[in-house]
Protein backbone atom coordinates (compact mmCIF):
# COMPACT_ATOMS: atom_id res chain seq x y z
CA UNK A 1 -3.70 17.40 10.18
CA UNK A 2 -0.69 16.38 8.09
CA UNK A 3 -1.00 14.88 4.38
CA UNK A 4 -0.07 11.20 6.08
CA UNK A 5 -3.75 12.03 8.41
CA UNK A 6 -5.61 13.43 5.04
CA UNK A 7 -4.72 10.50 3.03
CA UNK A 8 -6.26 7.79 5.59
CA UNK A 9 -8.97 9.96 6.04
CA UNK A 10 -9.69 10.52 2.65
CA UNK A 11 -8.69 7.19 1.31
CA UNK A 12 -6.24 8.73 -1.29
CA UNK A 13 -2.69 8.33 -1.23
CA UNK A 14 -0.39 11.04 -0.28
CA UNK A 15 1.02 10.97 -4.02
CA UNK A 16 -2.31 11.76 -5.36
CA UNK A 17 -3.20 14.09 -2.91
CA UNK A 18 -0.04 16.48 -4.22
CA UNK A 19 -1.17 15.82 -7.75
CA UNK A 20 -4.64 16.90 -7.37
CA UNK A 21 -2.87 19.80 -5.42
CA UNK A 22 -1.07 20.60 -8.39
CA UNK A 23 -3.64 20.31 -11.04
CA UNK A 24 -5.83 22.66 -8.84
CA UNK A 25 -8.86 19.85 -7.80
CA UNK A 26 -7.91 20.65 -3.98
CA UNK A 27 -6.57 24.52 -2.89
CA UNK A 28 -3.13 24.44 -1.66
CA UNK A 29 -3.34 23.74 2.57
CA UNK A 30 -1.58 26.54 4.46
CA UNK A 31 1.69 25.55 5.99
CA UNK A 32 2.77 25.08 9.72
CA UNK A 33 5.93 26.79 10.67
CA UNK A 34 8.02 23.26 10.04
CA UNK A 35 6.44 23.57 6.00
CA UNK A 36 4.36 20.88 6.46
CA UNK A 37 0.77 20.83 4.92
CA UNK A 38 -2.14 21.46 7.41
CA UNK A 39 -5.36 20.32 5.78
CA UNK A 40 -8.64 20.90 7.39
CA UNK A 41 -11.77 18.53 8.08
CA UNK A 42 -12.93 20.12 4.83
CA UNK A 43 -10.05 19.43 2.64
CA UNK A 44 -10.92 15.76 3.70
CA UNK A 45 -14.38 16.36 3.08
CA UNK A 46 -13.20 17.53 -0.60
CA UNK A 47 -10.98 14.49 -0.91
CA UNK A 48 -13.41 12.14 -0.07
CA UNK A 49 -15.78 13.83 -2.76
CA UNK A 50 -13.15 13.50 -5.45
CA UNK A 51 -12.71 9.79 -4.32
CA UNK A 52 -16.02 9.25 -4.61
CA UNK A 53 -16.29 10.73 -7.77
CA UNK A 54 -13.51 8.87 -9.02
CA UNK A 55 -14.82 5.54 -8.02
CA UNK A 56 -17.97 6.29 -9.81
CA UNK A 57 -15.95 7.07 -13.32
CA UNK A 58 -15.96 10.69 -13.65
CA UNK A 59 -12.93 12.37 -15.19
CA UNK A 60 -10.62 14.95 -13.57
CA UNK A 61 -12.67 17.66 -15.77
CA UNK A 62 -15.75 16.27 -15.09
CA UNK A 63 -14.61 16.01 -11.15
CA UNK A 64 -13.64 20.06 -11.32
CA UNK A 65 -17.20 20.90 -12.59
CA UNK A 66 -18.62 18.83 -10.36
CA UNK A 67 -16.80 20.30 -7.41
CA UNK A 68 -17.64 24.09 -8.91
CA UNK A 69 -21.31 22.60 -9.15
CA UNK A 70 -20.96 21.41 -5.37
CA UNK A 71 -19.29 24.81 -3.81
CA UNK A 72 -22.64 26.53 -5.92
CA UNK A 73 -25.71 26.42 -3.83
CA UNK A 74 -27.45 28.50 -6.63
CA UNK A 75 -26.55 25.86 -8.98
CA UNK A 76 -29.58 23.91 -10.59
CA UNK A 77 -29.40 20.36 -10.50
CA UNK A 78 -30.42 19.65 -14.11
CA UNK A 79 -26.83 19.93 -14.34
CA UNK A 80 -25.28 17.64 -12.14
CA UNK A 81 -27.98 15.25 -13.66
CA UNK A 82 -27.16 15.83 -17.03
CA UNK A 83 -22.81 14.97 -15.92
CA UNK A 84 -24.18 12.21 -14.56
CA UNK A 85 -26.51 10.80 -17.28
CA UNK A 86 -23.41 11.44 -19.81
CA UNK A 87 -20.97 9.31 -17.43
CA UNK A 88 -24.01 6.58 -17.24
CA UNK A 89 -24.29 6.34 -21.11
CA UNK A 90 -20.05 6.44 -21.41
CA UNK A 91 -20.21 3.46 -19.45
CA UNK A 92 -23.21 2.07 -21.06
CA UNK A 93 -21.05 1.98 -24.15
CA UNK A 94 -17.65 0.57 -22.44
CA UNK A 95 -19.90 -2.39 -20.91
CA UNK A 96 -20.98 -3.62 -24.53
CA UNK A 97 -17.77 -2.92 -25.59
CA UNK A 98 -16.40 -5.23 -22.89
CA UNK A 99 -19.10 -7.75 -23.48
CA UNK A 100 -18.30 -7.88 -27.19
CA UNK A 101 -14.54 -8.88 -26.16
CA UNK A 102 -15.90 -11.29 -23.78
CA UNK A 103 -17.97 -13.47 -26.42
CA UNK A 104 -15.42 -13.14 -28.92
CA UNK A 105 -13.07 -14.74 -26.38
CA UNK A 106 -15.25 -17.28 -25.00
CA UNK A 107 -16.15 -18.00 -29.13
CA UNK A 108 -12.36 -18.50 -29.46
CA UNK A 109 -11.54 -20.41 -26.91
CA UNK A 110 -14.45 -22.76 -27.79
CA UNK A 111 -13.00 -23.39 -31.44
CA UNK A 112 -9.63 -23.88 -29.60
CA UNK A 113 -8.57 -27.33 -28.95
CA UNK A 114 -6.30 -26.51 -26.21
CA UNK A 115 -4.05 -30.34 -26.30
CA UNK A 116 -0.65 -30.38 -28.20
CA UNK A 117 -1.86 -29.79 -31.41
CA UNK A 118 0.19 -26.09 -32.63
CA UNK A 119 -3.30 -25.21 -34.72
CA UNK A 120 -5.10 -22.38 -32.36
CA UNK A 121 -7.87 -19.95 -33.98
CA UNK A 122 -7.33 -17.50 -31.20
CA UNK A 123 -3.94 -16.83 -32.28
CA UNK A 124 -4.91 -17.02 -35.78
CA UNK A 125 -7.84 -14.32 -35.17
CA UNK A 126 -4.90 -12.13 -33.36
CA UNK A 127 -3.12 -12.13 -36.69
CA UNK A 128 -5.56 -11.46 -38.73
């Protein structure tokens, strides 16, 4: 199938299919005598996979080991876990960290005023 079939199939774009081409994620497709791509109902498989992993927060580093991991059936999975479990308590972290700017703001724009008065504590706490 051509990259136009592999990226509805996959649900990436064409643009990002190339990239992850180029970065190595997905193995260059062999070519059809007119030089365009030919991927393979695996090559979607391994697109979908990397969307997938994507969607779930994993890194393009993370996404190559995991991929290695996947293509390893001697691989034990105490170590897809343990990816996994890291990426959990990364976004354990980036969820208080959002909810810390959330209160803040809410705090701010309860001390705000908000008529035509120029006094505003949330621009005041942006200067300070």
């Amino acid at each position: 199938m051509n990259i136009g079939s592999a990226s509805r199939a996959s649900g990436i774009s064409e643009r990002m299919i190339r990239h992850y081409e180029k970065i190595g994620l997905v193995p260059p497709p062999p070519r059809r005598d007119s030089g365009y791509r030919d991927y393979s109902e695996a090559d979607v498989h391994r697109l979908r996979f990397i969307a997938n992993a994507r969607d779930l927060g994993f890194g393009i580093d993370e996404i190559a080991t995991l991929l290695s991991l996947w293509s390893d059936h001697r691989r034990a999975s105490s170590e897809v876990k343990a990816l996994a479990l890291a990426r959990a308590a990364d976004l354990g972290r980036k969820v208080a960290a959002l909810e810390n700017m959330r209160r803040t703001l809410i705090d701010l724009a309860e001390q705000c005023h908000g008529d035509d008065r120029p006094e505003c504590p949330i621009l005041n706490r942006l200067v300070d």
